[in-house]
Structures are given as structure tokens and as C-alpha cells.
C-alpha atoms as a PDB file:
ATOM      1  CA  UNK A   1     118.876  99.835 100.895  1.00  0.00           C
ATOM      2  CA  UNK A   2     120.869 102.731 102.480  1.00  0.00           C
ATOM      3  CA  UNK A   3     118.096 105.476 103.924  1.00  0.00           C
ATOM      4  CA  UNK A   4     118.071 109.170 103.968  1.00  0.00           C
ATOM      5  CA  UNK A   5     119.385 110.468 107.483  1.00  0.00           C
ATOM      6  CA  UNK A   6     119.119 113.928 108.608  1.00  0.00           C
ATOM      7  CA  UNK A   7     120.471 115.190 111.246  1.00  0.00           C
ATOM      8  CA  UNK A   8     118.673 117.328 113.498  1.00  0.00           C
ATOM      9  CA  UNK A   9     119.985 120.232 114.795  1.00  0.00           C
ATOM     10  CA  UNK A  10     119.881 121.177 118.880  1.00  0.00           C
ATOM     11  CA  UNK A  11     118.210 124.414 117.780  1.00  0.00           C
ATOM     12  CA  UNK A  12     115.969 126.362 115.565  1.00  0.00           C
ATOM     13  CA  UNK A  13     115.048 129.773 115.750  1.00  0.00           C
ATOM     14  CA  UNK A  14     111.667 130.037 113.992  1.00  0.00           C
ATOM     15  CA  UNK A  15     108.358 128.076 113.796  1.00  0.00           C
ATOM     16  CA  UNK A  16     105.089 128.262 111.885  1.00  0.00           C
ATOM     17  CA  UNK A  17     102.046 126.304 111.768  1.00  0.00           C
ATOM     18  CA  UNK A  18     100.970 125.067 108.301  1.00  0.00           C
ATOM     19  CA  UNK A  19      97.282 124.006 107.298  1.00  0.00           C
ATOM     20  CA  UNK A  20      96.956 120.444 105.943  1.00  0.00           C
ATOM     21  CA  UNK A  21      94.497 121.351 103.148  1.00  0.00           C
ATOM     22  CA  UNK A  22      92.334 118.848 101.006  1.00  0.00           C
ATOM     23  CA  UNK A  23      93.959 119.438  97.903  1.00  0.00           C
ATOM     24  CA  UNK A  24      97.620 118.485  99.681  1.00  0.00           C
ATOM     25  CA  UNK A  25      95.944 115.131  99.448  1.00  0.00           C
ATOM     26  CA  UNK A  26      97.124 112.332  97.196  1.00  0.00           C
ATOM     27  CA  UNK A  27      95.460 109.072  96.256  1.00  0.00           C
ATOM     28  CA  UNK A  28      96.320 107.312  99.497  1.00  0.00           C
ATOM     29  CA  UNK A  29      94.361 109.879 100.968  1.00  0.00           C
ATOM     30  CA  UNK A  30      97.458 111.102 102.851  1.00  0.00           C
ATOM     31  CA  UNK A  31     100.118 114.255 102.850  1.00  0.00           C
ATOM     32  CA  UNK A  32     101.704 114.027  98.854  1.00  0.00           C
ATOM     33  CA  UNK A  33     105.512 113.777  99.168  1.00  0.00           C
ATOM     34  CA  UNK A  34     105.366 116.874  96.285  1.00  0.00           C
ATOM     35  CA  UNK A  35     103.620 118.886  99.084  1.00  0.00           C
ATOM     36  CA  UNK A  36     105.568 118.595 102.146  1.00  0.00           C
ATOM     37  CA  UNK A  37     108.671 120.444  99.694  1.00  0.00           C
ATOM     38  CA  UNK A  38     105.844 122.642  99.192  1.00  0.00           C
ATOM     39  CA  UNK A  39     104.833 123.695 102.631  1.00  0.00           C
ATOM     40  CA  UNK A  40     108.553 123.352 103.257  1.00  0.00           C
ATOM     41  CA  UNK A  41     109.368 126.177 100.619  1.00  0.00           C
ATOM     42  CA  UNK A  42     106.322 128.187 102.909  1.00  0.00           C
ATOM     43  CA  UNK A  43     107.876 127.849 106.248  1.00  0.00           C
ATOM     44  CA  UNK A  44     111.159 128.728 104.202  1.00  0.00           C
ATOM     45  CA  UNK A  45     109.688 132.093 103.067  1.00  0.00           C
ATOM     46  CA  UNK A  46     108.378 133.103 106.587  1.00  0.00           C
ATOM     47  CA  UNK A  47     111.886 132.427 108.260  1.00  0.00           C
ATOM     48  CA  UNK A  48     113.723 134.374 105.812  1.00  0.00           C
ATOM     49  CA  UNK A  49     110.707 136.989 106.399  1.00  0.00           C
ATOM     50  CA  UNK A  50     111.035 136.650 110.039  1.00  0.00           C
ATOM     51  CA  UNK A  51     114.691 137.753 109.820  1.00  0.00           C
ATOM     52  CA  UNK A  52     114.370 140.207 107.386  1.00  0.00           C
ATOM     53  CA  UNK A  53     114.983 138.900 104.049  1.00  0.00           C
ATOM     54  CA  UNK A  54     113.458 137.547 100.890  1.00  0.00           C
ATOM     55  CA  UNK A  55     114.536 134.592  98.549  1.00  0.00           C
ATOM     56  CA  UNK A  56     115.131 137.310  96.134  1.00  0.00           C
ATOM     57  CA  UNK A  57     117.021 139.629  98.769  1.00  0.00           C
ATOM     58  CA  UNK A  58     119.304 137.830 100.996  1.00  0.00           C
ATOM     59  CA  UNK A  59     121.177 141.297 101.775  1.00  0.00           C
ATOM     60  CA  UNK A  60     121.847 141.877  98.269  1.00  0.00           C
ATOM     61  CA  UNK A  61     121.638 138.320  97.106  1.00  0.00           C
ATOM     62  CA  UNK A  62     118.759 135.931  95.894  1.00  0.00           C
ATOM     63  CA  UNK A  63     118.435 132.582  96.877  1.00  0.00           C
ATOM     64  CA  UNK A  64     118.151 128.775  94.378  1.00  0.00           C
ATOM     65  CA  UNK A  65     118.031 125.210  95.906  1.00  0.00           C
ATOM     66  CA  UNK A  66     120.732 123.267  95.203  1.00  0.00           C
ATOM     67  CA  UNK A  67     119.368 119.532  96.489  1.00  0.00           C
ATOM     68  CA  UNK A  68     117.050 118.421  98.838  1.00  0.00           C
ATOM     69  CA  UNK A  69     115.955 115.338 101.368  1.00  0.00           C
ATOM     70  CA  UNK A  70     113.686 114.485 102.800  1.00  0.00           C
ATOM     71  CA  UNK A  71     112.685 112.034 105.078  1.00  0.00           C
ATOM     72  CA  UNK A  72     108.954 110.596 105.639  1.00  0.00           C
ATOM     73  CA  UNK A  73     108.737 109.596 109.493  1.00  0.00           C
ATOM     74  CA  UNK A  74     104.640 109.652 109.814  1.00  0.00           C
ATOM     75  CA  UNK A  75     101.775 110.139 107.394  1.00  0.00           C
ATOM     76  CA  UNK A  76      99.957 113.130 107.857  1.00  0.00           C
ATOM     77  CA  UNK A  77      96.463 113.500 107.110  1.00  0.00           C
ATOM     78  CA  UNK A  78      93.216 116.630 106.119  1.00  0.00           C
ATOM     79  CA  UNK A  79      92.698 118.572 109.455  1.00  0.00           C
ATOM     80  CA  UNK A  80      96.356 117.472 110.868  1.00  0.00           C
ATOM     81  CA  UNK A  81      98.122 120.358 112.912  1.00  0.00           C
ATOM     82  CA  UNK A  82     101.726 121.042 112.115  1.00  0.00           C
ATOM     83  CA  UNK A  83     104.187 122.694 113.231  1.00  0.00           C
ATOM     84  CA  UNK A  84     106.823 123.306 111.228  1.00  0.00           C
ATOM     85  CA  UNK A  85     110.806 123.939 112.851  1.00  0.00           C
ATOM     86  CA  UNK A  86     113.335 125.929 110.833  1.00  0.00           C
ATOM     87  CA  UNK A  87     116.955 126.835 111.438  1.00  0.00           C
ATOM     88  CA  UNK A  88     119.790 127.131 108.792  1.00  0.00           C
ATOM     89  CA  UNK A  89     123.291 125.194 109.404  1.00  0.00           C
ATOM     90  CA  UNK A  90     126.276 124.089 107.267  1.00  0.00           C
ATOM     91  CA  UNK A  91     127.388 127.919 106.063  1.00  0.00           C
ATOM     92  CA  UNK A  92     129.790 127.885 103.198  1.00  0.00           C
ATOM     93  CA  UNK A  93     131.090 130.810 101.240  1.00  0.00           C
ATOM     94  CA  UNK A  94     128.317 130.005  98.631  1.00  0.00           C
ATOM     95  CA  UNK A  95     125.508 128.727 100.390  1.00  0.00           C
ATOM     96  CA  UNK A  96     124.152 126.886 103.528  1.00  0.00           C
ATOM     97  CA  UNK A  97     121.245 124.608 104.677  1.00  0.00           C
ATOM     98  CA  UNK A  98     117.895 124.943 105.819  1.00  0.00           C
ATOM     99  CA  UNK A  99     116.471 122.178 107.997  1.00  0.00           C
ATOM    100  CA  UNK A 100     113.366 121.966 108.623  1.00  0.00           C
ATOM    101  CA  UNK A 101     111.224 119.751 111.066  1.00  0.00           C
ATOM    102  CA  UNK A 102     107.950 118.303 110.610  1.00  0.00           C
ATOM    103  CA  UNK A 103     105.548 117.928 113.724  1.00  0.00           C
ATOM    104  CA  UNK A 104     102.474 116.751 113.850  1.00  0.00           C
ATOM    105  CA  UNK A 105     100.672 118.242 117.371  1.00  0.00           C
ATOM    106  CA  UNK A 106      97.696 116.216 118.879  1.00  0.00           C
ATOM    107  CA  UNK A 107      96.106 116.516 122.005  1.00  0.00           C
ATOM    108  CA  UNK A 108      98.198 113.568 123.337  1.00  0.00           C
ATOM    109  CA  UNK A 109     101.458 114.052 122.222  1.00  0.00           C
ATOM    110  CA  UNK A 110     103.672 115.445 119.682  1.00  0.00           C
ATOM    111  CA  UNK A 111     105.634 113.490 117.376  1.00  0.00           C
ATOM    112  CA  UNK A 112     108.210 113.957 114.269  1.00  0.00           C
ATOM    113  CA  UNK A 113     106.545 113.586 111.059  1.00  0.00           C
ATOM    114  CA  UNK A 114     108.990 114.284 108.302  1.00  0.00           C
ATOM    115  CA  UNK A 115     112.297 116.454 108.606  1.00  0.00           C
ATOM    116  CA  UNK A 116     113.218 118.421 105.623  1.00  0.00           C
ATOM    117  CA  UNK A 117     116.313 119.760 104.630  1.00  0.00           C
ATOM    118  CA  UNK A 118     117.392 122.045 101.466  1.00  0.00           C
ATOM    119  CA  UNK A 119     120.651 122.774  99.958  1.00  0.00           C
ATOM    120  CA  UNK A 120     120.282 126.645  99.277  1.00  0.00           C
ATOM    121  CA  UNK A 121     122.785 128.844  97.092  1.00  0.00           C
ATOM    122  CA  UNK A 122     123.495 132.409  96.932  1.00  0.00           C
ATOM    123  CA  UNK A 123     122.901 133.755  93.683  1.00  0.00           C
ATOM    124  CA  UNK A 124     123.156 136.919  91.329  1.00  0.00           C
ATOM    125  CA  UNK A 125     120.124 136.934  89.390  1.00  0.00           C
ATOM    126  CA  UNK A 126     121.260 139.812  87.281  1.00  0.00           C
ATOM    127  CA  UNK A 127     124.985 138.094  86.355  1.00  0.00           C
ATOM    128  CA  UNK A 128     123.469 134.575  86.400  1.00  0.00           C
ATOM    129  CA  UNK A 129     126.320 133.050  88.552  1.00  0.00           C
ATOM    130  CA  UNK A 130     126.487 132.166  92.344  1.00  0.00           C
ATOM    131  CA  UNK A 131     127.820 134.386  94.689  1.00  0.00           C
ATOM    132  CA  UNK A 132     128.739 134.780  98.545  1.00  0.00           C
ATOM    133  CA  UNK A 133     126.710 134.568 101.619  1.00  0.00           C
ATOM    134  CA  UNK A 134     126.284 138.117 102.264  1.00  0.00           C
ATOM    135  CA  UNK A 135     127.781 139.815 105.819  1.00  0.00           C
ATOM    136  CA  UNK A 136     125.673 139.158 108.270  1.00  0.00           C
ATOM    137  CA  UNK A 137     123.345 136.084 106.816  1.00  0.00           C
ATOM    138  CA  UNK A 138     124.583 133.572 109.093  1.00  0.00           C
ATOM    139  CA  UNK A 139     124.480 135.082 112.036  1.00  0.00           C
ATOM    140  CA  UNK A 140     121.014 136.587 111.389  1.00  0.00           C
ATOM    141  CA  UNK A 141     119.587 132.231 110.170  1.00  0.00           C
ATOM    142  CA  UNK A 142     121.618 130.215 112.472  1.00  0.00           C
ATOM    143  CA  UNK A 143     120.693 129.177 115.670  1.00  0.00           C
ATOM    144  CA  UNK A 144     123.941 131.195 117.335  1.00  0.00           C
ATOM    145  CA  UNK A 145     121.462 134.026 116.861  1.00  0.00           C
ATOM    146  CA  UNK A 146     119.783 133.801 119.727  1.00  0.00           C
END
């Protein structure tokens, strides 16, 4: 069976720590797959915070996920430290994506746990119907910012 592969990128630009919480649990008493999109859509918010915009105010336009992958490298467990890598990549007139890297930080080493990426689409919530990457955008979420 063909796997998921995604690849990394030789660059992000932001990164956030994210609490492993009890109730991110699931019945194998590890990290649900439902909750790493979840604290994936979190880091998401702070990087588009951390460059000035909002999912509803991308310089004029809002933001909706097209697809997503992920891929599961290590479990992650309650009291686990992550850090979580973001960068966007792939612009298109419509849209780009967000990668997103999983790490799981312990006093030994460091090592990938998941890497995340999203297919997101500029949108006009008032017409209903996609529209461009505004001016600006890529420059401001890509790792040629720095």
C-alpha cells in the first residue's frame, strides 16, 4: 500500500509549542489522529497571527482548507513537549500550502513526530466563491521572507 509522503521544506519561519493535554487522548492512550489536525489548525492560527493576518483576513481575504495529510511518524503521549514548525509553500493564484512539522523535544534528543500539511484556499466569504492570494501573502508566509 502506497504511503502518504510529505515533503519537508528547508525552511520555516514560525514555531510554537503546543500542550499535549489529557483529553487529546484516545483509547490507546496516545495523541488521537483527530487532534494533531487540531493542534495543527492552532499552530496555523498563531502563524497567520504572527504575520499579521487572520483566517478570516488574509489582506482582504478569508481562508478554507481544501485537503489535508498527514503523516504519523511517532506516537505522542500526556505531558509530551512539542514543538510545532510552520511555513507555507506551493503558492497558486487561489491558494497555497501550509506544512507543518511535528517534534517531539526530550531531554535526549529531538525527533519528527508527525508532519502535517493543509491545502488552504482564498476565499470571499461575502460572494461565496474563491478568490486570489492577496498582494503581499506570499512573501509575508513563505520562507523567502526572511
Amino acid at each position: 500500500m502506497a504511503r502518504i509522503k510529505i515533503e519537508l521544506p528547508q525552511k520555516f519561519i514560525f514555531q510554537t509549542r503546543v500542550p499535549i493535554r489529557i483529553t487529546d487522548m484516545n483509547y490507546g492512550n496516545h495523541l488521537g489522529n483527530d487532534r494533531v489536525l487540531t493542534l495543527a489548525h492552532e499552530a496555523r492560527v498563531q502563524f497567520l497571527q504572527f504575520a499579521g493576518y487572520s483566517e478570516l483576513d488574509l489582506s482582504g481575504a478569508g481562508l478554507i482548507m481544501a485537503d489535508t495529510a498527514i503523516e504519523f511518524r511517532q506516537e505522542i503521549f500526556y505531558g509530551d513537549e512539542i514543538r510545532v514548525s510552520v511555513v507555507a509553500n506551493d503558492f497558486t493564484n487561489f491558494g497555497f500550502d501550509i506544512i507543518y512539522l511535528f517534534e517531539k523535544i526530550t531531554t535526549e534528543k529531538t525527533t519528527i513526530a508527525a508532519v502535517v500539511k493543509t491545502g488552504m484556499v482564498c476565499f470571499d466569504y461575502s460572494k461565496r466563491k474563491v478568490t486570489k492570494v492577496p498582494a503581499g501573502v506570499e512573501a509575508a508566509l513563505s520562507a523567502d521572507k526572511a
